[in-house]
PDB file of N, CA and C in Angstrom:
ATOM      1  N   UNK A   1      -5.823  24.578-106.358  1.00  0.00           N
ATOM      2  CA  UNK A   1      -5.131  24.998-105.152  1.00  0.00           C
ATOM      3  C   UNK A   1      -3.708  24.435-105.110  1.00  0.00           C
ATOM      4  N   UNK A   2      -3.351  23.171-105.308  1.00  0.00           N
ATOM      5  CA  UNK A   2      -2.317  22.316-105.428  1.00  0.00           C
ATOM      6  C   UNK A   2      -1.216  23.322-106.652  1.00  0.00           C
ATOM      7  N   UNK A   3      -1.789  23.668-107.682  1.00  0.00           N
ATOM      8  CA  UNK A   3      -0.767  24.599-108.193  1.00  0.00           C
ATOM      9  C   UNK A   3      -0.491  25.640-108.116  1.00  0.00           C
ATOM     10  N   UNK A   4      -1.335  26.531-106.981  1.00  0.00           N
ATOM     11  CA  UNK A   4      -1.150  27.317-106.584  1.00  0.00           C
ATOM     12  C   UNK A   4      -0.014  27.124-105.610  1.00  0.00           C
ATOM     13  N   UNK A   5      -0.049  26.273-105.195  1.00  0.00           N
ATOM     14  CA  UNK A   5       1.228  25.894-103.457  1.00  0.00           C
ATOM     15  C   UNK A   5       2.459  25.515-104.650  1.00  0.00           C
ATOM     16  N   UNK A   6       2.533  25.124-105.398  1.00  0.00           N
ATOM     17  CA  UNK A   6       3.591  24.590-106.592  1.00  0.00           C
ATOM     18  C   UNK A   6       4.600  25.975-106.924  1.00  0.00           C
ATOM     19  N   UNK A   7       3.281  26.713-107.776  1.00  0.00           N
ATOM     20  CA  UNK A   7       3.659  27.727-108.078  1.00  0.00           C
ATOM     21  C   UNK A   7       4.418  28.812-106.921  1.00  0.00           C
ATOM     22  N   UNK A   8       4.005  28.632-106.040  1.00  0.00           N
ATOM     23  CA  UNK A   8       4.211  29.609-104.773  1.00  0.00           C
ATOM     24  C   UNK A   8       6.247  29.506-104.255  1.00  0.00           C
ATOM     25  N   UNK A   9       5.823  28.024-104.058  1.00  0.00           N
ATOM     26  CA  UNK A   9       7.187  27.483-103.800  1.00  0.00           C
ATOM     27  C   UNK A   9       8.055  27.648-105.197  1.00  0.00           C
ATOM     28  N   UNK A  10       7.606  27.329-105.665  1.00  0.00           N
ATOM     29  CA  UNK A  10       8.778  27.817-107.098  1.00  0.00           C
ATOM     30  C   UNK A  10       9.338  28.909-106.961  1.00  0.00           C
ATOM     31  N   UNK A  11       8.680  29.852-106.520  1.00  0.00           N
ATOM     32  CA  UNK A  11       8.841  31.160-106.434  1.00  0.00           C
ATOM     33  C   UNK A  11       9.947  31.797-105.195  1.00  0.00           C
ATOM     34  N   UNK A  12       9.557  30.979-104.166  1.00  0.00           N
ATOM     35  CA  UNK A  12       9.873  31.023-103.482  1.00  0.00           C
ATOM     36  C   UNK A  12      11.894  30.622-103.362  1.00  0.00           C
ATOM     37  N   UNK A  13      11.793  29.699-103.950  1.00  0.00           N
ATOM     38  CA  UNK A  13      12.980  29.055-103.799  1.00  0.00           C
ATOM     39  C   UNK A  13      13.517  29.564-105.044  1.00  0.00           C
ATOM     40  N   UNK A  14      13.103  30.206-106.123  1.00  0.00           N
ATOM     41  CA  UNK A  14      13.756  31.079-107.023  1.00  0.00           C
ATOM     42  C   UNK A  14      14.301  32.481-106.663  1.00  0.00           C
ATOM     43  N   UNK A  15      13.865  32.843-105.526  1.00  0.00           N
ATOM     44  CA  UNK A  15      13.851  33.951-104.764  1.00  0.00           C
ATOM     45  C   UNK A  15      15.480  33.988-104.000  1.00  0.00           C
ATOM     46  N   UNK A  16      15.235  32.399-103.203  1.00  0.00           N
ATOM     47  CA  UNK A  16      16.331  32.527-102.743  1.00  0.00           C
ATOM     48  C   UNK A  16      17.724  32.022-103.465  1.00  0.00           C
ATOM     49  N   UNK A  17      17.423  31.456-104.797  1.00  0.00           N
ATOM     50  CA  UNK A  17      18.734  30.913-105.280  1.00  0.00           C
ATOM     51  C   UNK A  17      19.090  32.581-106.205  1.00  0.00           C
ATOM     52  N   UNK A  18      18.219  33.327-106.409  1.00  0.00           N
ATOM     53  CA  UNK A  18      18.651  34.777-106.886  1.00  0.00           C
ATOM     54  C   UNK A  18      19.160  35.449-105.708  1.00  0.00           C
ATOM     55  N   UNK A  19      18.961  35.242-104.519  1.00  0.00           N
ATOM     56  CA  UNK A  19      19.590  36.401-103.604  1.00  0.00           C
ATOM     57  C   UNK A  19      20.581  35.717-102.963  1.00  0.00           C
ATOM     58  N   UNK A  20      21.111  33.983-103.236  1.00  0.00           N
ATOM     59  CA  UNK A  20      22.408  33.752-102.941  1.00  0.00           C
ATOM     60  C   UNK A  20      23.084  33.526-103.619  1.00  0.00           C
ATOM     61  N   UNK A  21      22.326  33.971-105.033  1.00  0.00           N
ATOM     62  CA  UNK A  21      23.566  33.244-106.069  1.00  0.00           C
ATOM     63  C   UNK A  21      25.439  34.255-106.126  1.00  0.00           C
ATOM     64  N   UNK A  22      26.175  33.359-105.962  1.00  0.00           N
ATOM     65  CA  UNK A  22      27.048  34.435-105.910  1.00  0.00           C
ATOM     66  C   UNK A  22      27.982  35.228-106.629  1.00  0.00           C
ATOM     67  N   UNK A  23      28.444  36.681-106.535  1.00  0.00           N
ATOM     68  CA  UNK A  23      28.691  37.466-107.746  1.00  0.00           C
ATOM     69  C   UNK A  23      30.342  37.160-108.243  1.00  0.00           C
ATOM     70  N   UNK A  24      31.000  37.630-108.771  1.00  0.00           N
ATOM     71  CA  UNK A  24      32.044  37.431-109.911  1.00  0.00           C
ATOM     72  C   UNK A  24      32.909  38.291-108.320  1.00  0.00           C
ATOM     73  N   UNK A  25      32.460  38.859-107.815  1.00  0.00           N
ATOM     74  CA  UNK A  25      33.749  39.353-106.296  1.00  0.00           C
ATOM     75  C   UNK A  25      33.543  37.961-104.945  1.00  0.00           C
ATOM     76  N   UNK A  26      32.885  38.022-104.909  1.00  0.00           N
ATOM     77  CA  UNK A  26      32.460  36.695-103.737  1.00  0.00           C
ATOM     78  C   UNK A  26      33.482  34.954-104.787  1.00  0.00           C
ATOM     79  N   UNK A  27      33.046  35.421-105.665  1.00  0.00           N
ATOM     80  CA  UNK A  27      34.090  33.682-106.114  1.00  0.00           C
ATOM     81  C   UNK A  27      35.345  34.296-106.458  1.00  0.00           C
ATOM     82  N   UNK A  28      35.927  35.277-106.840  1.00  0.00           N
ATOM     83  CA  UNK A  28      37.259  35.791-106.336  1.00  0.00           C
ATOM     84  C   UNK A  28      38.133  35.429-105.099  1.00  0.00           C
ATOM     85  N   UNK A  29      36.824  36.143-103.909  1.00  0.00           N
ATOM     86  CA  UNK A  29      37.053  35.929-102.654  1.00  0.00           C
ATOM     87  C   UNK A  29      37.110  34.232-102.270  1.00  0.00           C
ATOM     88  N   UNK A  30      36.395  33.653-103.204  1.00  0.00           N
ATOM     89  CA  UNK A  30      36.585  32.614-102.485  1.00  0.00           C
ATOM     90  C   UNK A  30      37.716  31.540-102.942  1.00  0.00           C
ATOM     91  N   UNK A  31      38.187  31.959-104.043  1.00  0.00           N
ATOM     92  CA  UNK A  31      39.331  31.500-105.096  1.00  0.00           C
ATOM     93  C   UNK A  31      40.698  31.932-103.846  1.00  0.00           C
ATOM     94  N   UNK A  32      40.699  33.184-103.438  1.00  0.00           N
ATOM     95  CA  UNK A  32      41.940  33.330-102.576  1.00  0.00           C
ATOM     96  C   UNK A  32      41.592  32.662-101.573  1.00  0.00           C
ATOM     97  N   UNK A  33      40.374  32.495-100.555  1.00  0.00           N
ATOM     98  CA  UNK A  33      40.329  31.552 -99.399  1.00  0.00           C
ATOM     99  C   UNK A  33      41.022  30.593 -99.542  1.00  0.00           C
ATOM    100  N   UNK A  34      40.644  29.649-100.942  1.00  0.00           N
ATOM    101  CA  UNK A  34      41.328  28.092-101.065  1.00  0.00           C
ATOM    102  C   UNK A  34      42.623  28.451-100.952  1.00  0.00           C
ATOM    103  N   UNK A  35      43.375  29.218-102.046  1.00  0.00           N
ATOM    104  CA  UNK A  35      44.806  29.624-102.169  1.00  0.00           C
ATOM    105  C   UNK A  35      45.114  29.462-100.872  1.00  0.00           C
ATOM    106  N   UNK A  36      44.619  30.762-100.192  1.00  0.00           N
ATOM    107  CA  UNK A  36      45.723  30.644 -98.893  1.00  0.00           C
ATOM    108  C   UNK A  36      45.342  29.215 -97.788  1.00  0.00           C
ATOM    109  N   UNK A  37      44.519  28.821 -97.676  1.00  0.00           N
ATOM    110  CA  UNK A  37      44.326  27.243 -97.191  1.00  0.00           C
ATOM    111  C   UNK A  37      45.464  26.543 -97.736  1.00  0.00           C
ATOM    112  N   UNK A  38      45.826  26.404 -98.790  1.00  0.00           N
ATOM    113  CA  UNK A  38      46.357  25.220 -99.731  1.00  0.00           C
ATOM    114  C   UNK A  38      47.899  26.006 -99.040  1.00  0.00           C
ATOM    115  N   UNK A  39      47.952  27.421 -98.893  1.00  0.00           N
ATOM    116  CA  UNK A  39      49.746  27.998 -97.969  1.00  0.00           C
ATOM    117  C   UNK A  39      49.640  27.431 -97.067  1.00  0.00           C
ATOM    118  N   UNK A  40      48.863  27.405 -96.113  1.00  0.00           N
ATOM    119  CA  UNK A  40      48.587  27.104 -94.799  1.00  0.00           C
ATOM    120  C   UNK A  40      48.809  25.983 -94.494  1.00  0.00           C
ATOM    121  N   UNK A  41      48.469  24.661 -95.177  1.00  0.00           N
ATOM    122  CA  UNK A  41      48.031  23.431 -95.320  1.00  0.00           C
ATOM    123  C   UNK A  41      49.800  22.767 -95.912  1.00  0.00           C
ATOM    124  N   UNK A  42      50.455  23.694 -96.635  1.00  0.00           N
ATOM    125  CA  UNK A  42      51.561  23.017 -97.076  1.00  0.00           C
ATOM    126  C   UNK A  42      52.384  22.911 -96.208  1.00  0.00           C
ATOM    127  N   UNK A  43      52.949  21.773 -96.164  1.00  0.00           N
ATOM    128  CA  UNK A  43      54.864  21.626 -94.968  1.00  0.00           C
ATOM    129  C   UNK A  43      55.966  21.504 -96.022  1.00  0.00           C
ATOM    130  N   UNK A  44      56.549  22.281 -95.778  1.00  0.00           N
ATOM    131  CA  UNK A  44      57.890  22.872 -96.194  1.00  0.00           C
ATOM    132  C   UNK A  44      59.135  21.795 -96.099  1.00  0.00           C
ATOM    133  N   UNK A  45      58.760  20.754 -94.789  1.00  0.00           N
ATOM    134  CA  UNK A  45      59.974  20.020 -94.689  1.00  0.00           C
ATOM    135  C   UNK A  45      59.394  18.587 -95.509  1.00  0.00           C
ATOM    136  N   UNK A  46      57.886  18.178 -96.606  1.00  0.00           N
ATOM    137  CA  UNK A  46      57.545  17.139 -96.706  1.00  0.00           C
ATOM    138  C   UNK A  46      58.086  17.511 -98.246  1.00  0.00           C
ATOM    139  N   UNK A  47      58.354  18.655 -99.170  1.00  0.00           N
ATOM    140  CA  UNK A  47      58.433  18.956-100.518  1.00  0.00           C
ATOM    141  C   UNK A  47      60.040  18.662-100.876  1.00  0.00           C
ATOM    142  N   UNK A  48      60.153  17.759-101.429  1.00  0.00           N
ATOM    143  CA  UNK A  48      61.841  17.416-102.034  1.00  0.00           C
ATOM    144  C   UNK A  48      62.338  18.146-102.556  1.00  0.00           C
ATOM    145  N   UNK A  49      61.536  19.002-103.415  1.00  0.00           N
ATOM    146  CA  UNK A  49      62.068  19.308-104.512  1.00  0.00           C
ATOM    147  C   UNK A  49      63.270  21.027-103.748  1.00  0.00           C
ATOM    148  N   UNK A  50      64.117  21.680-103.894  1.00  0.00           N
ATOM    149  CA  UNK A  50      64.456  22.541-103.107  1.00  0.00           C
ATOM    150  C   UNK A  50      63.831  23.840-103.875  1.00  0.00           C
ATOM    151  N   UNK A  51      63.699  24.090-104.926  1.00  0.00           N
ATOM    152  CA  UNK A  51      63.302  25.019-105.496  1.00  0.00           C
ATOM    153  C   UNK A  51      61.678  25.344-104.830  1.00  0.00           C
ATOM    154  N   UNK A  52      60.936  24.458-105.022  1.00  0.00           N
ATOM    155  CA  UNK A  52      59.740  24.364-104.740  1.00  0.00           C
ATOM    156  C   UNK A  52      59.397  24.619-103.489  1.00  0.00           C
ATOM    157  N   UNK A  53      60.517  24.182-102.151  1.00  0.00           N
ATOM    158  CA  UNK A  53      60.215  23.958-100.924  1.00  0.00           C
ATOM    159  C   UNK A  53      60.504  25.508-100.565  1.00  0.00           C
ATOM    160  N   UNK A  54      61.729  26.254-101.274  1.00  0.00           N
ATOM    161  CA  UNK A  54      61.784  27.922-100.731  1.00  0.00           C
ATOM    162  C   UNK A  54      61.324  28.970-101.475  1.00  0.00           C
ATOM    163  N   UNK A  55      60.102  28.629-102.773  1.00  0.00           N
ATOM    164  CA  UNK A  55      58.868  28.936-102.769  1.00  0.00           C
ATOM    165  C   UNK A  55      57.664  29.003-101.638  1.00  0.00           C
ATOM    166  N   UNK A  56      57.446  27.487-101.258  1.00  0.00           N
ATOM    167  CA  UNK A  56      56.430  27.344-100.079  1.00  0.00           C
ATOM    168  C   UNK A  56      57.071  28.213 -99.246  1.00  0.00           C
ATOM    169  N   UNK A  57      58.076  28.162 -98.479  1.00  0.00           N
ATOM    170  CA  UNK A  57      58.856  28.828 -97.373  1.00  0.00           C
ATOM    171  C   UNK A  57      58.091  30.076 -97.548  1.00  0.00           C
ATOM    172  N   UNK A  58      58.428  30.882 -99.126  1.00  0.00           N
ATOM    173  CA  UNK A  58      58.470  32.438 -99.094  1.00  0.00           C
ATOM    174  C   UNK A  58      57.023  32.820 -98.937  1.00  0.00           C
ATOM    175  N   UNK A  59      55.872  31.749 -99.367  1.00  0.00           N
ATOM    176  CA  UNK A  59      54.638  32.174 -99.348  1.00  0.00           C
ATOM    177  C   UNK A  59      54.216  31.939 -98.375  1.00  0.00           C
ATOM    178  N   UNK A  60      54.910  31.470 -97.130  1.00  0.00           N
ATOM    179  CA  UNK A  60      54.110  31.053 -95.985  1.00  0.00           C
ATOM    180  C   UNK A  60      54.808  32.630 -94.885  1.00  0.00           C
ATOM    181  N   UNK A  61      55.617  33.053 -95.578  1.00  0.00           N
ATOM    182  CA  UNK A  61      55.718  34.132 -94.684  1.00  0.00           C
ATOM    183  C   UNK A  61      54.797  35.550 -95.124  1.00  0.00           C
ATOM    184  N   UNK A  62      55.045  35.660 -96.309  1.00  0.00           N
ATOM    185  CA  UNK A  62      54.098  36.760 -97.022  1.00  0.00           C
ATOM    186  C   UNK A  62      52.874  36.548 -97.579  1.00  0.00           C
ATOM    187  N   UNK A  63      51.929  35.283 -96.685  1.00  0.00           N
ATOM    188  CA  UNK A  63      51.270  34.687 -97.126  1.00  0.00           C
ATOM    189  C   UNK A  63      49.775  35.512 -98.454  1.00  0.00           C
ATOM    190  N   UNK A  64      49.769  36.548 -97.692  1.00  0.00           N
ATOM    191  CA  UNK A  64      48.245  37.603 -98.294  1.00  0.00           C
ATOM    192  C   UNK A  64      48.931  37.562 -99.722  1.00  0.00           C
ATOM    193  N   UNK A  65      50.415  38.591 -99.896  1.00  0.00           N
ATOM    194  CA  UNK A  65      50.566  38.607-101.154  1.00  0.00           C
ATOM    195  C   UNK A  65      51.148  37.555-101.776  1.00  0.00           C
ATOM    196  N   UNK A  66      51.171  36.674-101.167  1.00  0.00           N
ATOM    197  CA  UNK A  66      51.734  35.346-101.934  1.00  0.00           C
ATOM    198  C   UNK A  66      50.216  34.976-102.932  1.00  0.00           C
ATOM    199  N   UNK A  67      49.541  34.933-101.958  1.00  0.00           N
ATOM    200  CA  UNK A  67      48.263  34.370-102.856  1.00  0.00           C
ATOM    201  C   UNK A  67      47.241  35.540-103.511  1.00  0.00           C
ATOM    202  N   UNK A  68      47.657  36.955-103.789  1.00  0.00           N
ATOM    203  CA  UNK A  68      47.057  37.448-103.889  1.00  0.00           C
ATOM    204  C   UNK A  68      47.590  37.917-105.276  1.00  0.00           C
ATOM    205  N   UNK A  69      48.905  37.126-105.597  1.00  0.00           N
ATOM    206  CA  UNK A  69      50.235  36.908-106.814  1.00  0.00           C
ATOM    207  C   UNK A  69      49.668  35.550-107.570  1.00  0.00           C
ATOM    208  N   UNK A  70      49.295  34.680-106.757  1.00  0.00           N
ATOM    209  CA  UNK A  70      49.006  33.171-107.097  1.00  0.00           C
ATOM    210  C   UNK A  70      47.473  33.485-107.647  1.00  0.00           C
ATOM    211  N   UNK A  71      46.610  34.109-107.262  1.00  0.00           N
ATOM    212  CA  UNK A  71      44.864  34.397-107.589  1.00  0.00           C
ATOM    213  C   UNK A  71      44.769  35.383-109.143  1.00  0.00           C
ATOM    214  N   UNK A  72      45.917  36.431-109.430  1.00  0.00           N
ATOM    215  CA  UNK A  72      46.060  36.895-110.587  1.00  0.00           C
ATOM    216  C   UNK A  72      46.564  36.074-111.692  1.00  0.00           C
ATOM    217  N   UNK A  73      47.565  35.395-111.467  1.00  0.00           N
ATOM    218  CA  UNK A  73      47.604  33.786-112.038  1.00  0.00           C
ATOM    219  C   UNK A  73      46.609  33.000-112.815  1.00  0.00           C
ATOM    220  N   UNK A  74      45.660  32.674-112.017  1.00  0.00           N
ATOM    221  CA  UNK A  74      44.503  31.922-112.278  1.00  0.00           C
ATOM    222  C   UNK A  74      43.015  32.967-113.020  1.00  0.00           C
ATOM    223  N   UNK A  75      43.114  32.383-114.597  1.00  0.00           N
ATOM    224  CA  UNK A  75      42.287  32.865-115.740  1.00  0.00           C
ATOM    225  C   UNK A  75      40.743  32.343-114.948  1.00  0.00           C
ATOM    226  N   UNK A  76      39.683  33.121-114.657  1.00  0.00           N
ATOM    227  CA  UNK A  76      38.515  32.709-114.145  1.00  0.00           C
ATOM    228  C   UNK A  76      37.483  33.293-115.352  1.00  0.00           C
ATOM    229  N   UNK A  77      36.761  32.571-115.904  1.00  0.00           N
ATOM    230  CA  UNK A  77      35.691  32.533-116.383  1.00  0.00           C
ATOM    231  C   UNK A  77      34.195  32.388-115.557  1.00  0.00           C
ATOM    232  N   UNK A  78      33.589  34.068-115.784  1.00  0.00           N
ATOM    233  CA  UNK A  78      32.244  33.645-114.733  1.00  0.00           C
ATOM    234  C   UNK A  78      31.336  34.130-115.814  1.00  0.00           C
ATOM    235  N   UNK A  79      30.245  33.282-115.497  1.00  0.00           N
ATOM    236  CA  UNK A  79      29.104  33.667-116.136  1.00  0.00           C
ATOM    237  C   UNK A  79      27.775  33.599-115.171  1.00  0.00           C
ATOM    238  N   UNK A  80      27.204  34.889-114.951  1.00  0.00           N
ATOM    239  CA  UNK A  80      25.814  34.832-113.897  1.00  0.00           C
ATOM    240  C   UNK A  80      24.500  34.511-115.145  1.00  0.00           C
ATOM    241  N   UNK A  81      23.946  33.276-114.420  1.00  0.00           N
ATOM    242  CA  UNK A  81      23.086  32.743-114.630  1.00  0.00           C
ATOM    243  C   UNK A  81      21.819  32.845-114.147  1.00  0.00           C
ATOM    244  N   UNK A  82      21.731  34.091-113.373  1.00  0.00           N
ATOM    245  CA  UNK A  82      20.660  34.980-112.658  1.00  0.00           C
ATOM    246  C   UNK A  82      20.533  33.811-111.530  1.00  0.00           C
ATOM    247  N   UNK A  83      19.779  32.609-111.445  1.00  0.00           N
ATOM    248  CA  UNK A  83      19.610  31.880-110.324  1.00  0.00           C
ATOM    249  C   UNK A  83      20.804  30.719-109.930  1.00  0.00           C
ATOM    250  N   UNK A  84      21.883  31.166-110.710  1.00  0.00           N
ATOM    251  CA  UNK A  84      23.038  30.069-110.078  1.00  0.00           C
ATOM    252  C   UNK A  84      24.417  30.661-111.126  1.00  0.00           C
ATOM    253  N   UNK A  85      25.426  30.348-110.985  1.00  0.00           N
ATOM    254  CA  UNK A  85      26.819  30.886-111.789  1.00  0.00           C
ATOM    255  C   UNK A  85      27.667  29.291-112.129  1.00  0.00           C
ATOM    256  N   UNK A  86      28.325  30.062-113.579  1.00  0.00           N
ATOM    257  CA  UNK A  86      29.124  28.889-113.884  1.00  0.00           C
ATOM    258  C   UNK A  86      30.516  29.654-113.692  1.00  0.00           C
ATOM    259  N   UNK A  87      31.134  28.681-113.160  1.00  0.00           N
ATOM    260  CA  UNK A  87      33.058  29.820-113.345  1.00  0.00           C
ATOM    261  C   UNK A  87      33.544  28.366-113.476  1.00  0.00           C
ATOM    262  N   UNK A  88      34.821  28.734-114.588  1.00  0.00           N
ATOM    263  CA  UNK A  88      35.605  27.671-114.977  1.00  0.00           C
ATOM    264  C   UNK A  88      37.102  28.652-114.625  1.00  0.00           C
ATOM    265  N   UNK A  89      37.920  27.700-113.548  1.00  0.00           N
ATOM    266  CA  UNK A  89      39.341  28.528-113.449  1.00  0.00           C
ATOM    267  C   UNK A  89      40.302  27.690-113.662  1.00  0.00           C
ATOM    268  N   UNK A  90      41.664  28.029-114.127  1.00  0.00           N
ATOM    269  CA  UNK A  90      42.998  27.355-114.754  1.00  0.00           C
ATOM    270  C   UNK A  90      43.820  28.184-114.337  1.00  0.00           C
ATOM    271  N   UNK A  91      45.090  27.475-113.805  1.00  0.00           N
ATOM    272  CA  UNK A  91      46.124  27.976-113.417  1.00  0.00           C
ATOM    273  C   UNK A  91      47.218  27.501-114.532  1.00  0.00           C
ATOM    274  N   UNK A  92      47.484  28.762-115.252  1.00  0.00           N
ATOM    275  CA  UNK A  92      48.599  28.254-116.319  1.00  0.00           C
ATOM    276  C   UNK A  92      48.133  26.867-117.165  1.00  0.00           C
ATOM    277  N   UNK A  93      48.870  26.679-117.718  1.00  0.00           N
ATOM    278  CA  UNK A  93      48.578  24.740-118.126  1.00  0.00           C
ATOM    279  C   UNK A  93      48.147  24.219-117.827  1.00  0.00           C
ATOM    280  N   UNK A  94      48.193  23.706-115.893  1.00  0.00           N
ATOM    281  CA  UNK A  94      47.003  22.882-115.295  1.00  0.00           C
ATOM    282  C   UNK A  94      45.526  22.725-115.552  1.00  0.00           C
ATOM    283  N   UNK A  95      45.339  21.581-115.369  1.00  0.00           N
ATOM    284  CA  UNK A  95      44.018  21.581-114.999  1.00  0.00           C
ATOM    285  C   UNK A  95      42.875  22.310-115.230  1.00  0.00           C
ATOM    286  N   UNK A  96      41.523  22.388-115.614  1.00  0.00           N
ATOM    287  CA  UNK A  96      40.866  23.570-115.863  1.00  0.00           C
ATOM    288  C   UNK A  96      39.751  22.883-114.701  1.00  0.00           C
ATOM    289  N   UNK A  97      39.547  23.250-113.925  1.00  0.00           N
ATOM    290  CA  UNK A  97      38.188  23.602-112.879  1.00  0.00           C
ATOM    291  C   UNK A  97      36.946  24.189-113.355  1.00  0.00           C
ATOM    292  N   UNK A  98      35.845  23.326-113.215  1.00  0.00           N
ATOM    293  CA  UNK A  98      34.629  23.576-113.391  1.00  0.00           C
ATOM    294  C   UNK A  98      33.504  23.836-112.157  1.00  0.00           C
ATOM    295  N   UNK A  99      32.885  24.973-112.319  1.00  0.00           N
ATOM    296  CA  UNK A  99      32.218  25.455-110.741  1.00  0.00           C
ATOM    297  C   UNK A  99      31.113  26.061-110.761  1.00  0.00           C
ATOM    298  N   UNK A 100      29.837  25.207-110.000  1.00  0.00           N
ATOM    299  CA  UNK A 100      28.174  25.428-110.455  1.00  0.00           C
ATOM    300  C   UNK A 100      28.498  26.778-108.754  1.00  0.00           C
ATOM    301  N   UNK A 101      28.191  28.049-108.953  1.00  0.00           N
ATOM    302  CA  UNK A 101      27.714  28.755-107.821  1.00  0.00           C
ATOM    303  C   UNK A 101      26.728  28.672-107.296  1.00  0.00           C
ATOM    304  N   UNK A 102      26.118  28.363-106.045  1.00  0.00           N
ATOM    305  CA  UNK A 102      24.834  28.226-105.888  1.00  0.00           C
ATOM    306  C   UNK A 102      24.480  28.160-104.558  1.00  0.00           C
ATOM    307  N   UNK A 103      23.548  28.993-103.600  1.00  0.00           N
ATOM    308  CA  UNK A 103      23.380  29.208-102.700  1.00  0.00           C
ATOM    309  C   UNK A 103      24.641  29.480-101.493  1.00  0.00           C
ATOM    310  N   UNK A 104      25.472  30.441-101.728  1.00  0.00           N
ATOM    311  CA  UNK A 104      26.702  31.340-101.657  1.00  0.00           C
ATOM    312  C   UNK A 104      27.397  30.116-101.404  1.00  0.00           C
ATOM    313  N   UNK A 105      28.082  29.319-102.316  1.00  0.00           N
ATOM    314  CA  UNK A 105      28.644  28.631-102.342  1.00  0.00           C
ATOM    315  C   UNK A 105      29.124  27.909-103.734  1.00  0.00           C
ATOM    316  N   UNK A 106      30.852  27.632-103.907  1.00  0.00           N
ATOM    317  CA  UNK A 106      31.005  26.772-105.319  1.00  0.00           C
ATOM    318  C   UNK A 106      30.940  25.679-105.072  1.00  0.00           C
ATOM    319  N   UNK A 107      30.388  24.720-105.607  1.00  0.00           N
ATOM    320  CA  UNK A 107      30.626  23.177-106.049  1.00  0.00           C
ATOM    321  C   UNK A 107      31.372  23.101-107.102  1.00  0.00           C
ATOM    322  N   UNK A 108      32.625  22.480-107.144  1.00  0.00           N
ATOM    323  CA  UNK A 108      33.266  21.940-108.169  1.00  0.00           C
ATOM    324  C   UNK A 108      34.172  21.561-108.215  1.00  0.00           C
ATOM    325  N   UNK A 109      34.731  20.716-110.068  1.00  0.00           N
ATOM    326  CA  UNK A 109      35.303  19.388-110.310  1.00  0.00           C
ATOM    327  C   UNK A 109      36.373  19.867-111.003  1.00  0.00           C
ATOM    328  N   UNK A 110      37.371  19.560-111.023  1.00  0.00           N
ATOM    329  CA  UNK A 110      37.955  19.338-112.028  1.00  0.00           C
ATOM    330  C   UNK A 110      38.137  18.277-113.396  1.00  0.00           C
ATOM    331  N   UNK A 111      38.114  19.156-114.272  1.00  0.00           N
ATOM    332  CA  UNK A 111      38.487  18.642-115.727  1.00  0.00           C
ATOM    333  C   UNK A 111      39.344  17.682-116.371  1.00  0.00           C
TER     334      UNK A 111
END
């Protein structure tokens, strides 16, 4: 009986990490969320640099296609893993980001 309730729940919770795991458009979507957070989140009068600061300026006015310029940018590697996703994303040279998908949501680190 005991592996029957084992088995059951296995099942169960395989069920739901397949029906939230999320697809290669949902971590897109959620790649521009951060983007435009990170517009949102920037001040214009804290960046020294002047080049850089009337960049921020220009993306905080045209913010959608600012980051929707900045999200084509960024090389995303997804792979569905039927009950969870791996995506690794890099912006140019930077950094490469590593990201477990899993129950409609990314967790992840950078590299």
């Amino acid at each position: 009986m005991k592996i029957l309730v084992t088995a059951g729940f296995a099942a169960i919770l395989a069920a739901i990490l397949f029906a939230t795991n999320p697809t290669e458009a949902d971590v897109g979507a959620q790649i521009e969320a951060q983007v435009l957070e990170q517009i949102d989140a920037a001040n214009v009068d804290e960046i020294a640099d002047p080049v850089e600061s009337m960049l921020v300026a220009t993306c905080k006015l045209g913010r959608r296609q600012c980051a929707s310029l900045i999200r084509n940018l960024i090389s995303v590697e997804y792979t569905d893993n039927v009950l969870f996703s791996q995506v690794s994303a890099q912006l140019g040279n930077g950094p490469a980001t590593s990201c477990i998908g899993i129950l409609t949501r990314l967790l992840c680190r950078d590299l």
